[in-house]
N, C-alpha and C. Protein backbone atom coordinates (compact mmCIF):
# COMPACT_ATOMS: atom_id res chain seq x y z
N UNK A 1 -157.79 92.15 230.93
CA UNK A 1 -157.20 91.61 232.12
C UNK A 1 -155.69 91.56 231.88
N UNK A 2 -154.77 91.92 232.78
CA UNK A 2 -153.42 92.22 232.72
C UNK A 2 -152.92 90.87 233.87
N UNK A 3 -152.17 90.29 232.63
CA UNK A 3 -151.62 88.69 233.38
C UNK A 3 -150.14 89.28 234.08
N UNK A 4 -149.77 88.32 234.93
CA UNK A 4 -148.29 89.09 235.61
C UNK A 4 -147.45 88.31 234.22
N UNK A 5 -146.60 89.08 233.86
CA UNK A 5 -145.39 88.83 233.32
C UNK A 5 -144.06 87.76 234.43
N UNK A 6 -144.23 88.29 235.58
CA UNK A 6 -143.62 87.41 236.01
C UNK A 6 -143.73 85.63 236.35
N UNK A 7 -145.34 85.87 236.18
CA UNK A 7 -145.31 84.34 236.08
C UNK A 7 -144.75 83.80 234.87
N UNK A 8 -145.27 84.20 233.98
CA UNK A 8 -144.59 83.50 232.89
C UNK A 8 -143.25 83.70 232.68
N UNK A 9 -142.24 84.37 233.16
CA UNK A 9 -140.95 84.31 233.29
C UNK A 9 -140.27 82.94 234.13
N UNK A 10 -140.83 83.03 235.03
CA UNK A 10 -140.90 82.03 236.53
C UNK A 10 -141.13 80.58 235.65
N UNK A 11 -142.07 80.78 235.01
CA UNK A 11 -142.45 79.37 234.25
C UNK A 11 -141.77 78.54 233.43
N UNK A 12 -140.46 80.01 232.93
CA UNK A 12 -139.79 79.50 231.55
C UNK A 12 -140.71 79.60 230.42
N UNK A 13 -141.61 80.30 230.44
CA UNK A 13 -142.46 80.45 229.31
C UNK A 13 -142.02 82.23 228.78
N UNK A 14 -141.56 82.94 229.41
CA UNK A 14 -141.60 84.25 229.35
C UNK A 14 -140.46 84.58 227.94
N UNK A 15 -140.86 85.32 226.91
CA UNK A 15 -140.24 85.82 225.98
C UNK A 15 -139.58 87.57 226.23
N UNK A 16 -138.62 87.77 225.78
CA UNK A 16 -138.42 89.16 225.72
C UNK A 16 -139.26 90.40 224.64
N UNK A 17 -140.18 89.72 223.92
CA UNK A 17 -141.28 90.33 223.19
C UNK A 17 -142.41 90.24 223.76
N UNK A 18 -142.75 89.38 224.82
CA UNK A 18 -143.75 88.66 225.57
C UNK A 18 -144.40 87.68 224.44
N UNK A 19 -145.46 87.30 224.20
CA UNK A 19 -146.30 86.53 223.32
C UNK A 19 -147.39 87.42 223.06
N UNK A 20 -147.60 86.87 221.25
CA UNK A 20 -148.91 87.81 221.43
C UNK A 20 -149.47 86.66 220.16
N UNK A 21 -151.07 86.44 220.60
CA UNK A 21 -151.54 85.86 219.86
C UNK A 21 -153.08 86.24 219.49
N UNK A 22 -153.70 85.26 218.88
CA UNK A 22 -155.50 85.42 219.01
C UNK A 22 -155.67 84.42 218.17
N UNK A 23 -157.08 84.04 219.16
CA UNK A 23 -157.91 82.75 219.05
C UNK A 23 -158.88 83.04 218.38
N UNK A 24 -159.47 82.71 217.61
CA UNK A 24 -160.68 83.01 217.50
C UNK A 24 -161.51 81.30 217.16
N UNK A 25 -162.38 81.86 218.07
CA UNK A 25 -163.41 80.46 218.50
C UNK A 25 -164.69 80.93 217.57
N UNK A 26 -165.65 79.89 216.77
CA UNK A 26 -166.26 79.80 216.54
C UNK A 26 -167.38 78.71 217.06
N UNK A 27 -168.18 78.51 217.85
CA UNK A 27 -169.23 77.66 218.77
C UNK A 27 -167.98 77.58 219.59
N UNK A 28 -167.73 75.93 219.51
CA UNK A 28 -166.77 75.30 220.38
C UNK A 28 -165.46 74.59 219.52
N UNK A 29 -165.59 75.62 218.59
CA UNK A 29 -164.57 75.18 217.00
C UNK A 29 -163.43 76.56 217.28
N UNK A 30 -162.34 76.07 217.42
CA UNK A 30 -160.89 76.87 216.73
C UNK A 30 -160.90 77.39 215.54
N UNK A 31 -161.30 78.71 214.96
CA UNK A 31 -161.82 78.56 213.34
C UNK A 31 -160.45 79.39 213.14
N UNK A 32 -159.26 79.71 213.50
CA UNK A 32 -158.69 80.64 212.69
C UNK A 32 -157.16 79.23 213.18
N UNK A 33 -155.68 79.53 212.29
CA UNK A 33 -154.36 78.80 212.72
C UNK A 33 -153.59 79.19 213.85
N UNK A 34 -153.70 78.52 214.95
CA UNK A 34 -152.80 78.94 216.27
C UNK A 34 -151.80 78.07 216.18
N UNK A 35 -151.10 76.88 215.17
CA UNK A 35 -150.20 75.98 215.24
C UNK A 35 -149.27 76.38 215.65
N UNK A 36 -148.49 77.73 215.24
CA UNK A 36 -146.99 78.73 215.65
C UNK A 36 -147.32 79.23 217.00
N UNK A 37 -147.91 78.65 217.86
CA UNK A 37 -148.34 79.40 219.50
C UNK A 37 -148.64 77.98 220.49
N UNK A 38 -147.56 77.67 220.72
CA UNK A 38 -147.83 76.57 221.59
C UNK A 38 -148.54 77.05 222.95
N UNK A 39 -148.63 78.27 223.39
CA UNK A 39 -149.47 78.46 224.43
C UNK A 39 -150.92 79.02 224.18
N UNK A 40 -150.88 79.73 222.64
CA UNK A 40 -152.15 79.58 222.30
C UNK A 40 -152.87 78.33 222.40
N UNK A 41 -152.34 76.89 221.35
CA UNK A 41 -152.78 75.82 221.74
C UNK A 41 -153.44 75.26 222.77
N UNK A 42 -152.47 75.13 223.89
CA UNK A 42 -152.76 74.63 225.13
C UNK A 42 -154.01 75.56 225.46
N UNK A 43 -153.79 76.79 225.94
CA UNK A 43 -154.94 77.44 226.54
C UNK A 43 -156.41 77.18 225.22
N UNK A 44 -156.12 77.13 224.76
CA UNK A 44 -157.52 76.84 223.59
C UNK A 44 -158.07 75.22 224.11
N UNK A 45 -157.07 74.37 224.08
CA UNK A 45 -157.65 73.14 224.79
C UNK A 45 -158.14 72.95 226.01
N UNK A 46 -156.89 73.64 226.81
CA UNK A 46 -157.96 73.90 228.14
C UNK A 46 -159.05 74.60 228.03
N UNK A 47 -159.54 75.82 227.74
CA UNK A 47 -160.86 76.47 227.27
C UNK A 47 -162.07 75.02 226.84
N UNK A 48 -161.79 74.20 225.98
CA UNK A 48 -162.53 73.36 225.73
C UNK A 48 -162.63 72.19 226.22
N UNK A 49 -161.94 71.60 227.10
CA UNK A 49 -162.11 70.66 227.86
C UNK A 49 -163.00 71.13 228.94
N UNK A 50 -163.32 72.48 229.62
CA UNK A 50 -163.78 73.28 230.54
C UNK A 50 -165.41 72.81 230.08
N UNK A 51 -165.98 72.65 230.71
CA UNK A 51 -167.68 72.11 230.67
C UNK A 51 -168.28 73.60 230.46
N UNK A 52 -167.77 74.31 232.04
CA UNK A 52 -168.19 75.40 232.10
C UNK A 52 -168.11 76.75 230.76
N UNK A 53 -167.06 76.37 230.37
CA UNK A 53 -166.59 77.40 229.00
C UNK A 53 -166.74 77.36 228.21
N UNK A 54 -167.07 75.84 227.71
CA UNK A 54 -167.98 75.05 226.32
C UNK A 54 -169.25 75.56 225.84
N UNK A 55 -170.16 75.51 227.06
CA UNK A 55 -171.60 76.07 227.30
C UNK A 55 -171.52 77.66 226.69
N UNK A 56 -170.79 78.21 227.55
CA UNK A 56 -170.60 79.73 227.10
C UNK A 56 -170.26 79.99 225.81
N UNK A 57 -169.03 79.22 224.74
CA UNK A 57 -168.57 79.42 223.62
C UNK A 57 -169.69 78.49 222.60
N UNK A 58 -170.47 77.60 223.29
CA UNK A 58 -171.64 77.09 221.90
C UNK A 58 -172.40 78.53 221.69
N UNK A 59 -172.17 77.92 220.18
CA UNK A 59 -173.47 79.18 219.80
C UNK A 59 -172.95 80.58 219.00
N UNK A 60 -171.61 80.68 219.93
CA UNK A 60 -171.51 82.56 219.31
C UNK A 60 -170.03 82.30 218.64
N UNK A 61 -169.69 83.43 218.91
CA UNK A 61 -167.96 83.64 218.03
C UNK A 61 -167.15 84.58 219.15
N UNK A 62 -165.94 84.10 219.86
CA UNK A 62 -165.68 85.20 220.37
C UNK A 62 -163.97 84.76 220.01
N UNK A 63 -163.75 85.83 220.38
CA UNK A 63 -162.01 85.97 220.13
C UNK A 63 -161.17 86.50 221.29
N UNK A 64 -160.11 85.81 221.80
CA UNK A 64 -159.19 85.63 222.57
C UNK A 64 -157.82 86.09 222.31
N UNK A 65 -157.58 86.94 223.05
CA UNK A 65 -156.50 87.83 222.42
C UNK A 65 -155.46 87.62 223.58
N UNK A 66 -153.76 87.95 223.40
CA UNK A 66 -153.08 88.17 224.31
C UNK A 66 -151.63 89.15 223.00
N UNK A 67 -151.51 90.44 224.13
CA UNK A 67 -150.41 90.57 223.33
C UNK A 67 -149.49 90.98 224.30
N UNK A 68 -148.81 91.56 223.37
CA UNK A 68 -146.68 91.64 224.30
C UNK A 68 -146.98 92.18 225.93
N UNK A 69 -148.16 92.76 226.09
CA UNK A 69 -147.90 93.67 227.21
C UNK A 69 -148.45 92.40 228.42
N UNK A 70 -148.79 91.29 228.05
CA UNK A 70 -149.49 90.37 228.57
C UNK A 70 -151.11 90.63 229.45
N UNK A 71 -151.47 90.99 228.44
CA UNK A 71 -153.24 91.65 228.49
C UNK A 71 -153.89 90.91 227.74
N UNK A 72 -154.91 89.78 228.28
CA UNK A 72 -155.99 89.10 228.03
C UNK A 72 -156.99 89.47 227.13
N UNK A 73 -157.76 89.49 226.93
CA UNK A 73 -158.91 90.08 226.04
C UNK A 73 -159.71 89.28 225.52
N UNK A 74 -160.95 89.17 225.95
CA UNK A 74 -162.01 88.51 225.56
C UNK A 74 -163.16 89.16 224.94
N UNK A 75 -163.33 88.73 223.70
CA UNK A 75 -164.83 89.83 222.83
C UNK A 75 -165.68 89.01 221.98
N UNK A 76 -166.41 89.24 222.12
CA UNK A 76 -167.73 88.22 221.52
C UNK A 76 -167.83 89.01 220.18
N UNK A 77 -167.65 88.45 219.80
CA UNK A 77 -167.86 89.00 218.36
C UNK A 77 -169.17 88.21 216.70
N UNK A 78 -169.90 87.95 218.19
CA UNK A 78 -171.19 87.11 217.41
C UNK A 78 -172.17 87.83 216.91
N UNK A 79 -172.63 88.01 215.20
CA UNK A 79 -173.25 88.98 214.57
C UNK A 79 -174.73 89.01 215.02
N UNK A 80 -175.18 90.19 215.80
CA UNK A 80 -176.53 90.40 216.28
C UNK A 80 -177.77 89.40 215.49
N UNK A 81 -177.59 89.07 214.60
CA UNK A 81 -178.40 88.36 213.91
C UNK A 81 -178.56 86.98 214.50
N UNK A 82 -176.88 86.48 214.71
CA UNK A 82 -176.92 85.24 214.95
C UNK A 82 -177.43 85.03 216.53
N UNK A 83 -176.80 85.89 217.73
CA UNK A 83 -177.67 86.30 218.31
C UNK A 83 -178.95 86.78 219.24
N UNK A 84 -179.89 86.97 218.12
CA UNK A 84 -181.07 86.68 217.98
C UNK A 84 -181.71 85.42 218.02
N UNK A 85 -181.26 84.72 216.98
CA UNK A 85 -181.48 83.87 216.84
C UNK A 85 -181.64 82.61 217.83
N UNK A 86 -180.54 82.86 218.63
CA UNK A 86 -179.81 82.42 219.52
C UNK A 86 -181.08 82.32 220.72
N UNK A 87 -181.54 83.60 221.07
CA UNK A 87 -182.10 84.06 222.08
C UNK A 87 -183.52 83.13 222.13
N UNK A 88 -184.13 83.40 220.61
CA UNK A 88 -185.42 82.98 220.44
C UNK A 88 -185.65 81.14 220.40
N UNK A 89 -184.54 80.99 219.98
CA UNK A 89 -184.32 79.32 220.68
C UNK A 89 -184.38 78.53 221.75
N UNK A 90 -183.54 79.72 223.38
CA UNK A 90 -183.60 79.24 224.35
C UNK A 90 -185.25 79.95 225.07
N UNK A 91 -185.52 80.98 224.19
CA UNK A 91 -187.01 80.95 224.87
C UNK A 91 -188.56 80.28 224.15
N UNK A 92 -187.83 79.10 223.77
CA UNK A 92 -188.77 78.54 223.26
C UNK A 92 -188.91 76.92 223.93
C-alpha cells in the first residue's frame, strides 16, 4: 500500500529520506527495537490498542514495514507449523 507523502509533509512529520522502518510483531508482542522511530512507536500502539487488530496479530508473527518511498507492507511471517497448530485449536 503506497501512503501519500504529502500527508506526512502536511503533518510536519515528512523527512527528505522519507522514514523507513519495520515492526515486527510477535502474537500481540513488539519482539524486535523500534525506540529510534517515533512513528514506528506510535503506529505499533495504535495497532494494539485496536481490538480489531489484536485478534488478528494473537497467535502468528507478522511484520510491518514502511520505507523511503512511503509503501506499507504487511507479511505474516508465521512458520506453517505454528500455523497449523493454530488452525487445529480453533477447530476444536
Amino acid at each position: 500500500m503506497t501512503l501519500n507523502r504529502i500527508d506526512f509533509e502536511k503533518a510536519g512529520s515528512g523527512r527528505k529520506g522519507g522514514y523507513k522502518f519495520t515492526i515486527e510483531f510477535t502474537g500481540t508482542r513488539v519482539s524486535n527495537v523500534i525506540s529510534g522511530c517515533t512513528l514506528a512507536m506510535h503506529l505499533a500502539a495504535v495497532m494494539l490498542e485496536n481490538d480489531a487488530t489484536r485478534k488478528i496479530l494473537m497467535g502468528k508473527n507478522y511484520e510491518v514495514s514502511l520505507n523511503t518511498k512511503f509503501q506499507l507492507t504487511i507479511k505474516d511471517c508465521t512458520p506453517v507449523k505454528e500455523i497449523e497448530e493454530v488452525l487445529e485449536v480453533a477447530e476444536q
